[in-house]
Protein backbone atom coordinates (compact mmCIF):
# COMPACT_ATOMS: atom_id res chain seq x y z
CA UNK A 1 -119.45 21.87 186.22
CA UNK A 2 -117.17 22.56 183.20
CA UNK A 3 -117.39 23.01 179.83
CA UNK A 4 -115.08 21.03 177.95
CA UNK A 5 -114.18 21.23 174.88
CA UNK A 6 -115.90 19.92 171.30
CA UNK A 7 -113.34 17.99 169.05
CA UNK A 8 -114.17 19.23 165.61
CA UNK A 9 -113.13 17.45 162.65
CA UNK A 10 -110.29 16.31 161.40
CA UNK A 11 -109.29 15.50 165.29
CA UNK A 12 -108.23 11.86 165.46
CA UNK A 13 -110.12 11.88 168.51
CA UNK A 14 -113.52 11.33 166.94
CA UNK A 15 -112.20 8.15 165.10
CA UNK A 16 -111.89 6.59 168.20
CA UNK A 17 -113.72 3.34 169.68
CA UNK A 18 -114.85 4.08 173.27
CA UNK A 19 -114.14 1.83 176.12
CA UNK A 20 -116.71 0.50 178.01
CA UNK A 21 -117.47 2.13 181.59
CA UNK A 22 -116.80 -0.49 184.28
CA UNK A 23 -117.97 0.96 187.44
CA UNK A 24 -120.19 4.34 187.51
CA UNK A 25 -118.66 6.15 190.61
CA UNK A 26 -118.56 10.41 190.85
CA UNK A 27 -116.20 10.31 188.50
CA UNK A 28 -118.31 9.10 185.58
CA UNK A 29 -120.90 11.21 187.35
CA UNK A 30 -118.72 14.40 186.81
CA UNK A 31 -118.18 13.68 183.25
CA UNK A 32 -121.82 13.95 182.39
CA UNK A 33 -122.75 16.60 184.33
CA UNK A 34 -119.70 18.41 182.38
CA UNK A 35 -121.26 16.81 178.80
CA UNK A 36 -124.50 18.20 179.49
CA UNK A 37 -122.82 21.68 180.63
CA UNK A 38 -121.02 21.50 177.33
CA UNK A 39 -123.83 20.05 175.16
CA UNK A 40 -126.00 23.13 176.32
CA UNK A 41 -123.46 25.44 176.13
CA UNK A 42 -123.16 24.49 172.00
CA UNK A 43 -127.15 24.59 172.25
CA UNK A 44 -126.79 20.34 170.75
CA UNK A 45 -129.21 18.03 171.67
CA UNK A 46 -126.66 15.19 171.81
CA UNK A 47 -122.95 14.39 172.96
CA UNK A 48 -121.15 11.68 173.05
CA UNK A 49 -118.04 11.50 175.44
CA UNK A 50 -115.74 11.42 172.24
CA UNK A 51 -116.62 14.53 171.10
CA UNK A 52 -114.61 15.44 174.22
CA UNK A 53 -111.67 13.28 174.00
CA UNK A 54 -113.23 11.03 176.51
CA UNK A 55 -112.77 7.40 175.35
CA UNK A 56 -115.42 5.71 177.35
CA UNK A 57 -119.45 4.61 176.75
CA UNK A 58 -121.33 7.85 177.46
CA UNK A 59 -123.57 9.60 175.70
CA UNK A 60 -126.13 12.60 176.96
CA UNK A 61 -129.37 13.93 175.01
CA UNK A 62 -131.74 16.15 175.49
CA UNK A 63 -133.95 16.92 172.77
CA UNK A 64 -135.46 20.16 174.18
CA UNK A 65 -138.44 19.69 172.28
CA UNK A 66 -141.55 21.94 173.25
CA UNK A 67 -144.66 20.86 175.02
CA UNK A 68 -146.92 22.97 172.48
CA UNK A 69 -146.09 23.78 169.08
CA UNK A 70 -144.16 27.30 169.04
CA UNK A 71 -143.82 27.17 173.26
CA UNK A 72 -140.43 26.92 175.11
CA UNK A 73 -137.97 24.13 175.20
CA UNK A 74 -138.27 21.93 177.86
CA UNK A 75 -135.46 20.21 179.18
CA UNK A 76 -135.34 16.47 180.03
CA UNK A 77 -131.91 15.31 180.17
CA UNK A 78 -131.10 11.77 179.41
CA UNK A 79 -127.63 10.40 180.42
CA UNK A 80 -126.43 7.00 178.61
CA UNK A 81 -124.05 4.88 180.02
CA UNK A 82 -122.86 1.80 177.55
CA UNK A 83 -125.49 2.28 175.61
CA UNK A 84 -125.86 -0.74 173.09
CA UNK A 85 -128.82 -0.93 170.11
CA UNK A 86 -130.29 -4.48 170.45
CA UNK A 87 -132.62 -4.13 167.54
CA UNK A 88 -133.17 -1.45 165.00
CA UNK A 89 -136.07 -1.48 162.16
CA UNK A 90 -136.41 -1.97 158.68
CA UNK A 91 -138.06 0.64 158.12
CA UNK A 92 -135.77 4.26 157.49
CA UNK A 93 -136.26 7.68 158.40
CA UNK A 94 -134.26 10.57 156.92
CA UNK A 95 -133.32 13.47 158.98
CA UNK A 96 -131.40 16.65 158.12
CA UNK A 97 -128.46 15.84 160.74
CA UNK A 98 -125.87 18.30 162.06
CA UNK A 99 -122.84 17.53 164.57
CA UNK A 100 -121.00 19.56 167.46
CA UNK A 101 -118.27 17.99 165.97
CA UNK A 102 -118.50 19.61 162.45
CA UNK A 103 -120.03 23.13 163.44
CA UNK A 104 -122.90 24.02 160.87
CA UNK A 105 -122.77 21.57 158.60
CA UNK A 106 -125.96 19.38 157.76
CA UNK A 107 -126.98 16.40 155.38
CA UNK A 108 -129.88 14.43 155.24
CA UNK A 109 -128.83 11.12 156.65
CA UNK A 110 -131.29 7.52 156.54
CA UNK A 111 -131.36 5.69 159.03
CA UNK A 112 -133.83 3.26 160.76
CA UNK A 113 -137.18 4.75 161.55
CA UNK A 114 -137.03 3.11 165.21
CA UNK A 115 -135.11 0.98 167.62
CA UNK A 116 -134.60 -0.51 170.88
CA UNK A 117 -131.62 0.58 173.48
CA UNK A 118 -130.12 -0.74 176.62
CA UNK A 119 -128.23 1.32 178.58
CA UNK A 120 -127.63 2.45 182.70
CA UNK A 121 -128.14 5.43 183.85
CA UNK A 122 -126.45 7.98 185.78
CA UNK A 123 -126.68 5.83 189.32
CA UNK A 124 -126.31 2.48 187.55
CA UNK A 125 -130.35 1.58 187.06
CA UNK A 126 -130.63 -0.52 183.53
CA UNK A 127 -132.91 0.83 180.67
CA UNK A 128 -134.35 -0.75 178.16
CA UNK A 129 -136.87 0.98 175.38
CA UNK A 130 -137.49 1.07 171.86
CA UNK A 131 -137.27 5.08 170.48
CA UNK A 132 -138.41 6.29 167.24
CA UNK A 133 -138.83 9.84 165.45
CA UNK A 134 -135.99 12.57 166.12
CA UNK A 135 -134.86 10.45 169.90
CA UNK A 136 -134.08 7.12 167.67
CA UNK A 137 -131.75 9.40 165.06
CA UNK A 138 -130.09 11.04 167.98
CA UNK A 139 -129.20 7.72 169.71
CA UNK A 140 -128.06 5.91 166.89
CA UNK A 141 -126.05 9.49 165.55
CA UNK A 142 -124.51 9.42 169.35
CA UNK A 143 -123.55 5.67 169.40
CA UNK A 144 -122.02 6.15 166.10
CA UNK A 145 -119.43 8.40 167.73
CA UNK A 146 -118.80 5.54 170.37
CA UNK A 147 -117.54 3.51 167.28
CA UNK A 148 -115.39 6.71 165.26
CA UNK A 149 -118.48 6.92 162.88
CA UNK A 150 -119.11 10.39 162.02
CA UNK A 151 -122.87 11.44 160.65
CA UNK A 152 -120.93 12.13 157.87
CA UNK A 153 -119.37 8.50 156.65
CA UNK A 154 -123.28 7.87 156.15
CA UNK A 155 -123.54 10.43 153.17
CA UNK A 156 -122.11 10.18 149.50
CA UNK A 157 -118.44 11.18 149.09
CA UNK A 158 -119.58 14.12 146.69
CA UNK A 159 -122.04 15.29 149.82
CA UNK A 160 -119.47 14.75 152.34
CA UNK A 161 -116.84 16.69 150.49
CA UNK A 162 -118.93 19.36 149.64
CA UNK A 163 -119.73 19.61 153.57
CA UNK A 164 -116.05 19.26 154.21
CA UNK A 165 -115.01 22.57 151.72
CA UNK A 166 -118.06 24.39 153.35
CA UNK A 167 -116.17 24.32 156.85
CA UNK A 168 -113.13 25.02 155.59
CA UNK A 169 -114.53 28.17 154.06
CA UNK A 170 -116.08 29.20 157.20
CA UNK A 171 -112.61 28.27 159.40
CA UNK A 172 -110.60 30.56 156.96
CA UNK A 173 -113.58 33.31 157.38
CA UNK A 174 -113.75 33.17 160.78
């Protein structure tokens, strides 16, 4: 497995509309073993093959989330192939959001509280199943990048720009 590397903004790359996958062979099977390689090397809970420079409908997540409150992470990795949102509800959650793609940067984003996905996995079984709390945000954050939406376009322009002048000051410090 590699780790690949994270397109960080203002790459053109993460404006890009990903193509769906046609056939799942090793190849596709590569690629996410590589995103979740490179998803836990940047200890994220999401990727989307765009972050990557890979144009096509792939997404992994794993949330990492603990089985007890203070325990260890446990690790239950989720690979998305065309993943599509059929339904999504009225009702909105807000979560304080970060991105691979724009290294320590976070804004409280709205979006719906739950929603329902289709999607294949891995060996080309179809999904189907309606997620809510922190694995609906994720989704919806990951399918975003899919279309060139950034977590970021969801935010005012005063929020985004103060994000935007926050990396830059870290860049130069670094």
């Amino acid at each position: 497995m590699t780790v690949l590397t994270i397109l960080e903004v203002p790459d053109p790359g993460l404006r890009a509309v990903a193509a769906p996958v046609s056939e799942i062979d090793d190849s596709i099977r590569a690629t996410l073993a590589d995103m979740f390689e490179t998803m836990y090397a940047a200890r994220g809970i999401g990727l989307a093959a765009t972050q990557v420079g890979i144009e096509k409908r792939l997404v992994v997540i794993d949330l990492q989330e603990p089985v007890e409150e203070g325990g260890e992470p446990v690790r239950k990795p989720v690979a998305f192939v065309n993943p599509e949102l059929l339904w999504v509800s009225d009702e909105l959650a807000v979560y304080n959001e970060g991105c691979l793609s724009i290294p320590e940067q976070y804004a409280e984003v709205q979006r719906p509280a739950r929603c329902r996905v289709k999607w294949l996995d891995g060996d080309g079984k179809p999904h189907e199943e309606d997620m809510d709390g922190l694995m609906a945000t994720c989704i919806q954050h990951e399918i975003d990048h899919l279309n060139g939406v950034l977590f970021t376009d969801h935010i005012s322009r005063l929020k985004r720009d103060m994000i935007m002048k926050k990396l830059a000051k870290a860049r130069k410090a670094a």
